[in-house]
Protein backbone atom coordinates (compact mmCIF):
# COMPACT_ATOMS: atom_id res chain seq x y z
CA UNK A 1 6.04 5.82 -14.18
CA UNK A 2 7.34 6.54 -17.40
CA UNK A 3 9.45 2.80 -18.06
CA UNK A 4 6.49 1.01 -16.88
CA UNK A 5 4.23 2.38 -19.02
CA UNK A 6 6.89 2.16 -21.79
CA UNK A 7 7.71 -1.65 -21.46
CA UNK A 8 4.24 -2.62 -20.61
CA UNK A 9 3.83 -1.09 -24.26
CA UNK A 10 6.38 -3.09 -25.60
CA UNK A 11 4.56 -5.76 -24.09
CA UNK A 12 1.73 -5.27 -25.50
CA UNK A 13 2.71 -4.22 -29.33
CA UNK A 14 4.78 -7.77 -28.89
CA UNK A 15 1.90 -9.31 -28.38
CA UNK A 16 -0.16 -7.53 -31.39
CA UNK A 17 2.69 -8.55 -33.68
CA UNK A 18 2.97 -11.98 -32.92
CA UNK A 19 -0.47 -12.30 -33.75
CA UNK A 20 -0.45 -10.79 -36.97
CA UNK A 21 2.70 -13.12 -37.94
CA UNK A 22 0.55 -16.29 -37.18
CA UNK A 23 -2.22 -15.10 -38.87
CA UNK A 24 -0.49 -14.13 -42.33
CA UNK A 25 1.85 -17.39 -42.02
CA UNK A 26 -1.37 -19.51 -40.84
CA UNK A 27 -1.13 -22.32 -38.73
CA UNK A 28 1.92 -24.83 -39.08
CA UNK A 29 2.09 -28.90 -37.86
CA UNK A 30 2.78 -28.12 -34.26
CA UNK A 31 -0.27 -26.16 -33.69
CA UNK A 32 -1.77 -27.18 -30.69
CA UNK A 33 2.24 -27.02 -28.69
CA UNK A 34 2.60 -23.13 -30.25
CA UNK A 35 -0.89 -22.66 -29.04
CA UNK A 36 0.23 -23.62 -25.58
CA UNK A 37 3.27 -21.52 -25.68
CA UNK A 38 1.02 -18.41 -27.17
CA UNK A 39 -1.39 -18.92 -24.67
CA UNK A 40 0.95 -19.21 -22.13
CA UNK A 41 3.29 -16.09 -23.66
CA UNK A 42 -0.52 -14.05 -23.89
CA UNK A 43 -1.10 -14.70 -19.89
CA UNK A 44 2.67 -13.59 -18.63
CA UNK A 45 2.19 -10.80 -20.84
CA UNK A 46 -1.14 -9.83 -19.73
CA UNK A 47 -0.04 -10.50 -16.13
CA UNK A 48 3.04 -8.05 -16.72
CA UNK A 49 1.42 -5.37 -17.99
CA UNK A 50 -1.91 -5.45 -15.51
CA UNK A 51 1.28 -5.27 -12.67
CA UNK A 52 3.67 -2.49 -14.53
CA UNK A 53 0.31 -0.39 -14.65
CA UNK A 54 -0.84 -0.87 -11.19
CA UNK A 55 2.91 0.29 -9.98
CA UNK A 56 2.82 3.19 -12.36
CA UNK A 57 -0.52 4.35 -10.96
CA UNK A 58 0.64 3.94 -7.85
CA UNK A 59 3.57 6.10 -9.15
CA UNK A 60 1.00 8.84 -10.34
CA UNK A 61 -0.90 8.94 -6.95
CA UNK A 62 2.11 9.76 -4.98
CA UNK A 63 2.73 12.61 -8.08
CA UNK A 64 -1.42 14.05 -7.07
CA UNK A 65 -0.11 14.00 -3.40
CA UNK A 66 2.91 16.07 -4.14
CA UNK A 67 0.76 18.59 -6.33
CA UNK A 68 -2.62 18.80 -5.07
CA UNK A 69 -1.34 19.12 -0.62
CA UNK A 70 2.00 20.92 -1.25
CA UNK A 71 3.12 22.63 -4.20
CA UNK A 72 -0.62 24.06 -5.00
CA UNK A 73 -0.31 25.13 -1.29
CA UNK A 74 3.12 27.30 -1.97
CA UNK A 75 2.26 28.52 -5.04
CA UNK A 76 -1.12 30.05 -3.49
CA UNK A 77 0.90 31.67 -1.00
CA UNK A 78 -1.27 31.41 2.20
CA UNK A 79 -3.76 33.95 -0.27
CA UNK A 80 -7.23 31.74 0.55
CA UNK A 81 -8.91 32.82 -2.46
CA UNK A 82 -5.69 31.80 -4.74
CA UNK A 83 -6.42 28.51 -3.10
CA UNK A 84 -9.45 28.11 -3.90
CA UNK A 85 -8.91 28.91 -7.67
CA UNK A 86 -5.86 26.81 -8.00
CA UNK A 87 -7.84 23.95 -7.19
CA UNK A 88 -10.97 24.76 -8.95
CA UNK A 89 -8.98 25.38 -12.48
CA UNK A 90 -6.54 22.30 -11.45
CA UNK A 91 -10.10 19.63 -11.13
CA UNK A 92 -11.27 21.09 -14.24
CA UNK A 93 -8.16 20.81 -16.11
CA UNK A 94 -8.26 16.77 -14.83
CA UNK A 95 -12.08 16.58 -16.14
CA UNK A 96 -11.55 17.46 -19.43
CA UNK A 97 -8.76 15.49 -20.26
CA UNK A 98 -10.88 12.72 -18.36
CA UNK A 99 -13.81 13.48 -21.03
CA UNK A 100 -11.20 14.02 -23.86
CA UNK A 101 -9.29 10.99 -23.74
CA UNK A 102 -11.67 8.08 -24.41
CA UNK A 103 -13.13 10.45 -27.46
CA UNK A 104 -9.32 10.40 -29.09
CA UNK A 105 -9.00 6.75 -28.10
CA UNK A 106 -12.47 6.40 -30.26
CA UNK A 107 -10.80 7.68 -33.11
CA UNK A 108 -7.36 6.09 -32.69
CA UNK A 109 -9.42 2.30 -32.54
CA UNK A 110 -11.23 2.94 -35.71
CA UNK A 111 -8.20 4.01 -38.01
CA UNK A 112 -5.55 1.28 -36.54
CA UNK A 113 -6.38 -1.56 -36.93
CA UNK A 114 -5.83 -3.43 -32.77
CA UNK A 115 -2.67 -1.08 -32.69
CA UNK A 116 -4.82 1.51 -31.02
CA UNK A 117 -3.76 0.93 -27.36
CA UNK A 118 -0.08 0.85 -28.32
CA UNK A 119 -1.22 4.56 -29.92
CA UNK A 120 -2.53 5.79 -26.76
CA UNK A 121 0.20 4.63 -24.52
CA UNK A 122 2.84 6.16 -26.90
CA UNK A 123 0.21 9.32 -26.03
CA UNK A 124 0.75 8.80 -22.27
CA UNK A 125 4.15 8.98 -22.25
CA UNK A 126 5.13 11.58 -24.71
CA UNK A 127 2.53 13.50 -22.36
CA UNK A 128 4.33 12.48 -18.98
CA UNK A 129 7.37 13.44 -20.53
CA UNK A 130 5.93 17.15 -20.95
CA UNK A 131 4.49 17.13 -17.41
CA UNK A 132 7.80 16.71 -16.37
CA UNK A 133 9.48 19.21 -18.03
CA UNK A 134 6.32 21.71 -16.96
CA UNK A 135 6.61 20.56 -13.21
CA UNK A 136 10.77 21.23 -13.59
CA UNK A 137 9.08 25.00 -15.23
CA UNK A 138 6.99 25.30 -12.74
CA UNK A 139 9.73 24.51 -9.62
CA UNK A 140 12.04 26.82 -10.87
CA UNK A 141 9.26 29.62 -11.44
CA UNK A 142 8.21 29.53 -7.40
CA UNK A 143 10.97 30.84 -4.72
CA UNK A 144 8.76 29.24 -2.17
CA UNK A 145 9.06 25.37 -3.34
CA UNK A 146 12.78 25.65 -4.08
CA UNK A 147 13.30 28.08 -0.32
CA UNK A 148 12.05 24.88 1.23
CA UNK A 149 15.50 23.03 1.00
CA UNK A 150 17.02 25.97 2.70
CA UNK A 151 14.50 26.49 5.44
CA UNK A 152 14.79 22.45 6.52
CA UNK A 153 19.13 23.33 6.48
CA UNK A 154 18.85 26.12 8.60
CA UNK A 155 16.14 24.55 10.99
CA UNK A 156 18.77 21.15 11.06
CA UNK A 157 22.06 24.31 12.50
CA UNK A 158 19.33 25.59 14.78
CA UNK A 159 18.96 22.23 17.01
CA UNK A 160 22.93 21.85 16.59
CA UNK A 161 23.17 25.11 19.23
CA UNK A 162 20.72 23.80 21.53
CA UNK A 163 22.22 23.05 24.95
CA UNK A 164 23.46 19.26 25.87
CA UNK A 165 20.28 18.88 28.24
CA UNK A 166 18.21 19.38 25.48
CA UNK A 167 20.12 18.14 22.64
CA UNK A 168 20.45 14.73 24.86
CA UNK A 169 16.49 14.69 25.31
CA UNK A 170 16.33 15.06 21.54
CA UNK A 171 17.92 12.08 21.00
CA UNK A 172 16.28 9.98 23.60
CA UNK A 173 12.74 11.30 21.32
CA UNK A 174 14.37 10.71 18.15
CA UNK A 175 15.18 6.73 19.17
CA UNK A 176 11.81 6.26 20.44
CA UNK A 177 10.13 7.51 17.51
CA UNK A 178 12.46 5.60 14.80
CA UNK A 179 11.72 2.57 17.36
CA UNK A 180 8.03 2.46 15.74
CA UNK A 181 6.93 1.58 12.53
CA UNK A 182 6.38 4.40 10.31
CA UNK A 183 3.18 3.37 9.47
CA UNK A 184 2.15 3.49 12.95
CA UNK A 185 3.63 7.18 13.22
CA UNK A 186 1.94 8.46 10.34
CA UNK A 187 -1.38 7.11 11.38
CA UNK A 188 -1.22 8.50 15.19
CA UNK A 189 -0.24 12.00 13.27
CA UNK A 190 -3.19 11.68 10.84
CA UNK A 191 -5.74 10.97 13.87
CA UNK A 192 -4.75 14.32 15.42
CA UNK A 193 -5.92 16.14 12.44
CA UNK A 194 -8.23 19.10 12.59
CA UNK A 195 -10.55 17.54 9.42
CA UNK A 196 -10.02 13.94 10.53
CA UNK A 197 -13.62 12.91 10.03
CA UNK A 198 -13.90 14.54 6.63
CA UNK A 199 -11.03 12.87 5.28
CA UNK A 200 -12.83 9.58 6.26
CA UNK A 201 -15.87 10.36 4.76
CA UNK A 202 -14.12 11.02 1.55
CA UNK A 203 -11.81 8.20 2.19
CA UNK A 204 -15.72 6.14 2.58
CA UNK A 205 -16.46 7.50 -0.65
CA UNK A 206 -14.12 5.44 -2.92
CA UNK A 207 -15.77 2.76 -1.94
CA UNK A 208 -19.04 3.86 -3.64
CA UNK A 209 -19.93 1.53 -6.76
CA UNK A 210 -22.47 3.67 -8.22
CA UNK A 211 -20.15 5.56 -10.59
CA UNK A 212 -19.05 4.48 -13.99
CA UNK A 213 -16.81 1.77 -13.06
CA UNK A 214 -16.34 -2.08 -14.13
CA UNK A 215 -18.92 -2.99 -11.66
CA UNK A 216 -21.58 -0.65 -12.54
CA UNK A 217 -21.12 -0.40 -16.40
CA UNK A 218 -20.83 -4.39 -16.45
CA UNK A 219 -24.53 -4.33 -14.12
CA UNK A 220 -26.29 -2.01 -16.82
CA UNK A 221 -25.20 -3.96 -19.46
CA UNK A 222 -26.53 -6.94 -17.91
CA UNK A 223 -29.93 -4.96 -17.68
CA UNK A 224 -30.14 -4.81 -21.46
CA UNK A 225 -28.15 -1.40 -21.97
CA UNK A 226 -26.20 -1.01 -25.19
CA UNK A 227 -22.13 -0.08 -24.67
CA UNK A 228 -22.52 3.03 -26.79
CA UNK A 229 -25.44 4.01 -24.25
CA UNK A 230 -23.61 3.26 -21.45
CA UNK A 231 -20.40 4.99 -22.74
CA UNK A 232 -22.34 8.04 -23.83
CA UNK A 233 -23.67 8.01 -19.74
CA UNK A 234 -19.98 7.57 -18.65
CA UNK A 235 -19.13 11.02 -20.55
CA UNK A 236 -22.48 13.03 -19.34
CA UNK A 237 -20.75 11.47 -15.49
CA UNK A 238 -17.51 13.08 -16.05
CA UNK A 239 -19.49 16.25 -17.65
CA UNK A 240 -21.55 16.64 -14.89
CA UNK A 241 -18.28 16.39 -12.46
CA UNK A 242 -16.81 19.22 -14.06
CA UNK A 243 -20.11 21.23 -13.72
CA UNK A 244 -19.67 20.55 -9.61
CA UNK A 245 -16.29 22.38 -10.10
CA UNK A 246 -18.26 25.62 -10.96
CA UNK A 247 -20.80 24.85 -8.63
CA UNK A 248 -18.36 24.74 -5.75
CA UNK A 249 -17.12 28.24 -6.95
CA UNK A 250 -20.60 29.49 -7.07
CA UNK A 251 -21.53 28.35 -3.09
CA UNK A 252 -18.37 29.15 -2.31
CA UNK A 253 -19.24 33.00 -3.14
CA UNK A 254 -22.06 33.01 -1.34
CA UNK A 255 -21.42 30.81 1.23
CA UNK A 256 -17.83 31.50 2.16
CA UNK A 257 -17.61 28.78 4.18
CA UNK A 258 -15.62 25.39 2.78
CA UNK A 259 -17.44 23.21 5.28
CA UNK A 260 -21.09 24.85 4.55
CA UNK A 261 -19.78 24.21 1.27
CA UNK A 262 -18.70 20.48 1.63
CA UNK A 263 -21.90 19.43 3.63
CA UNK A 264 -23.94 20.75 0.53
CA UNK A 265 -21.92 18.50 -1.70
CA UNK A 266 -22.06 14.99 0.34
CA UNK A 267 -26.03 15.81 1.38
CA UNK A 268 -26.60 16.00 -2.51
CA UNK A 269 -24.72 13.45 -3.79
CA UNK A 270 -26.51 11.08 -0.50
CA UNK A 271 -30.34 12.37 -2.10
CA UNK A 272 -29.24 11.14 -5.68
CA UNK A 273 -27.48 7.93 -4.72
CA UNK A 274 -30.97 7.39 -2.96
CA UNK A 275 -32.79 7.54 -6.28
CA UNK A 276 -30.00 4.78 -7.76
CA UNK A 277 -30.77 2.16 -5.32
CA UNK A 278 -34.48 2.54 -5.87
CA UNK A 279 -33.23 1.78 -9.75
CA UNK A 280 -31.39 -1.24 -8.11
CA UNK A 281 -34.29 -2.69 -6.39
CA UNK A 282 -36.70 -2.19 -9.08
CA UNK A 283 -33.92 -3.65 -11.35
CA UNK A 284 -34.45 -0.30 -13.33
CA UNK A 285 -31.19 0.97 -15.13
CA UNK A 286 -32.37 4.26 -15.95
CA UNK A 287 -33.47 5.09 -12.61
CA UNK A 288 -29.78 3.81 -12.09
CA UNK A 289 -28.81 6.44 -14.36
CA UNK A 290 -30.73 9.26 -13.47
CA UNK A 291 -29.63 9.17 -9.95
CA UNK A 292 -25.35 8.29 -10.67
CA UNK A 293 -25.36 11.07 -13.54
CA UNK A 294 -26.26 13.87 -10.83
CA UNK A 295 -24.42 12.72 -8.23
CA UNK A 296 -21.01 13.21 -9.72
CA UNK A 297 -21.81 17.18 -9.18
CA UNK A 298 -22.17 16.90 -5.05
CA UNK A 299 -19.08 13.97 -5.23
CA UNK A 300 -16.43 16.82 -6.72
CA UNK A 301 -17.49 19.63 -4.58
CA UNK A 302 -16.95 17.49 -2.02
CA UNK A 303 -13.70 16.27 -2.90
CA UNK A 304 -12.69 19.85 -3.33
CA UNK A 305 -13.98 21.06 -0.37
CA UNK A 306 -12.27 18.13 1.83
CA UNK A 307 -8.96 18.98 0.11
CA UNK A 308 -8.80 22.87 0.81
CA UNK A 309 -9.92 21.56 4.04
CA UNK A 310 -6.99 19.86 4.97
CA UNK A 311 -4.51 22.01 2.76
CA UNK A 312 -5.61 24.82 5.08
CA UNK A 313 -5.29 23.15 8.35
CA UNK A 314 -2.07 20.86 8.18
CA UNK A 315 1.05 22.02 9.09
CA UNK A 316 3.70 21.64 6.01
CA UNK A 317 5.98 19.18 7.63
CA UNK A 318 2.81 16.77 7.82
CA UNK A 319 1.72 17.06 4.50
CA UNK A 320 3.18 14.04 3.03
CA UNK A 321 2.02 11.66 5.60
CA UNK A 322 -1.85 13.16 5.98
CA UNK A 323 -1.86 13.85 1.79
């Protein structure tokens, strides 16, 4: 994650310079063959850096896997209440920085000048580069993550002493499975699941395009809406998420039950969403507003829920594939 977000900087701060070169040295007698070759540089560029992101976020959802199904799992130590804390603190600790980091990319775009995005990804790295040396801290800190190694060794000299009957029928298994496609095996295992149908429902949820996304933010504009207005909505969204994280602590006390829990969170975010499409038909953007806002609080105690769902419920050697 780290080179990609490195060279796609380099990229980019290329690009920045070349343009302040031909504007200080102004145009010269081949202008309109170096303004085919810029435009042509600009679009590889832009092309380069749109894929080098994509992988690296790719990159940082396998990284959420890792932490929020398994290591948050260990380090809670089968303590239910740990769980639910961990995950709690670990959502609000992503909110923050969520509602922080467009307010210091504010301030980093009105002191440089165009060089603010090359600011901000020098920001991301530096900042992956301490996550990695916490999440190094943090293996070395819990017996359980680093006993794991050890556990998978000693389960591989247990099937050694099985008996040739079995250790035969072993094998026969073992070729049939590597036979299928992994993609197929992973699926049929994810099916099984306890919380299938939850996992679906949140899986339904991404597709939702009544948050603060391109789509949404580019609509409201459309409607007459001011950017600032619209960016000042965007941070109230991602406030409001991090008030569901206390929320789903709250119903969680008197509740105790994550699914009691979860079904509050989806039936509230469905009532709100409801009020947005009435904005949509009436071609209303505040109504638009006023429902998405809201919403955000039932969407991340569902999210939560869903996750301590399945953390609870999957067995550890299916994590990876179900996470």
């Amino acid at each position: 994650q780290i080179p990609c977000l490195l060279f796609a900087t380099l990229l980019f701060g290329r690009e920045l310079s070349n343009d302040s070169l031909q504007s200080s040295n102004g145009i010269d007698g081949n202008g309109d063959r170096d303004e085919s070759n810029r435009q042509s540089t600009i679009l590889l560029g832009f092309v380069s850096i749109c894929l080098l992101s994509g992988f690296a976020q790719v990159l940082q959802s396998s990284y959420e896997v890792s932490i929020e199904r398994d290591w948050i799992v260990a380090m809670s130590e089968n303590d239910g209440q740990l769980l639910e804390s961990n995950n709690v603190l670990l959502n609000q600790i992503h909110l923050i920085c969520i509602i922080c980091g467009p307010s210091i990319a504010v301030l980093l775009h009105s002191h440089s000048d165009g060089w603010s995005l090359v600011c901000v990804s020098l920001i991301k790295i530096i900042s992956l580069i301490l996550m990695n040396a916490l999440i190094k801290r943090t293996y070395s800190m819990i017996p359980s993550l680093q006993n794991e190694n050890e556990q998978q060794s000693s389960t591989s000299v247990d099937e050694n002493c099985l008996d040739d009957n079995s250790a035969s029928s072993n094998m026969n298994n073992a070729s049939s499975i590597s036979s299928t496609w992994g993609c197929v095996e992973d699926i049929r295992v994810y099916i099984f699941q306890k919380e299938l149908w939850a996992g679906v429902a949140l899986a339904f949820l991404y597709c939702n395009v009544m948050t603060f996304g391109g789509l949404l933010m580019a609509y409201l504009n459309s409607c007459g809406l001011t950017w600032e207005v619209i960016g000042l909505c965007q941070g109230a969204s991602n406030f409001a998420g991090l008030l569901g994280t206390c929320i789903f602590a709250l119903l969680q006390r008197f509740l105790n039950d994550v699914r009691a829990t979860a079904l509050c969170g989806i039936c509230w975010q469905f009532m709100l969403l409801s009020v947005s499409m009435f904005g949509v038909l009436m071609k209303n953007p505040w109504f638009i507003i006023v429902g998405v806002i809201p919403s955000r609080i039932g969407l991340w105690i569902y999210a939560i829920a869903s996750t301590q769902l399945f953390q609870q419920t999957v067995p550890e050697k299916e994590r990876g594939k179900v996470g």
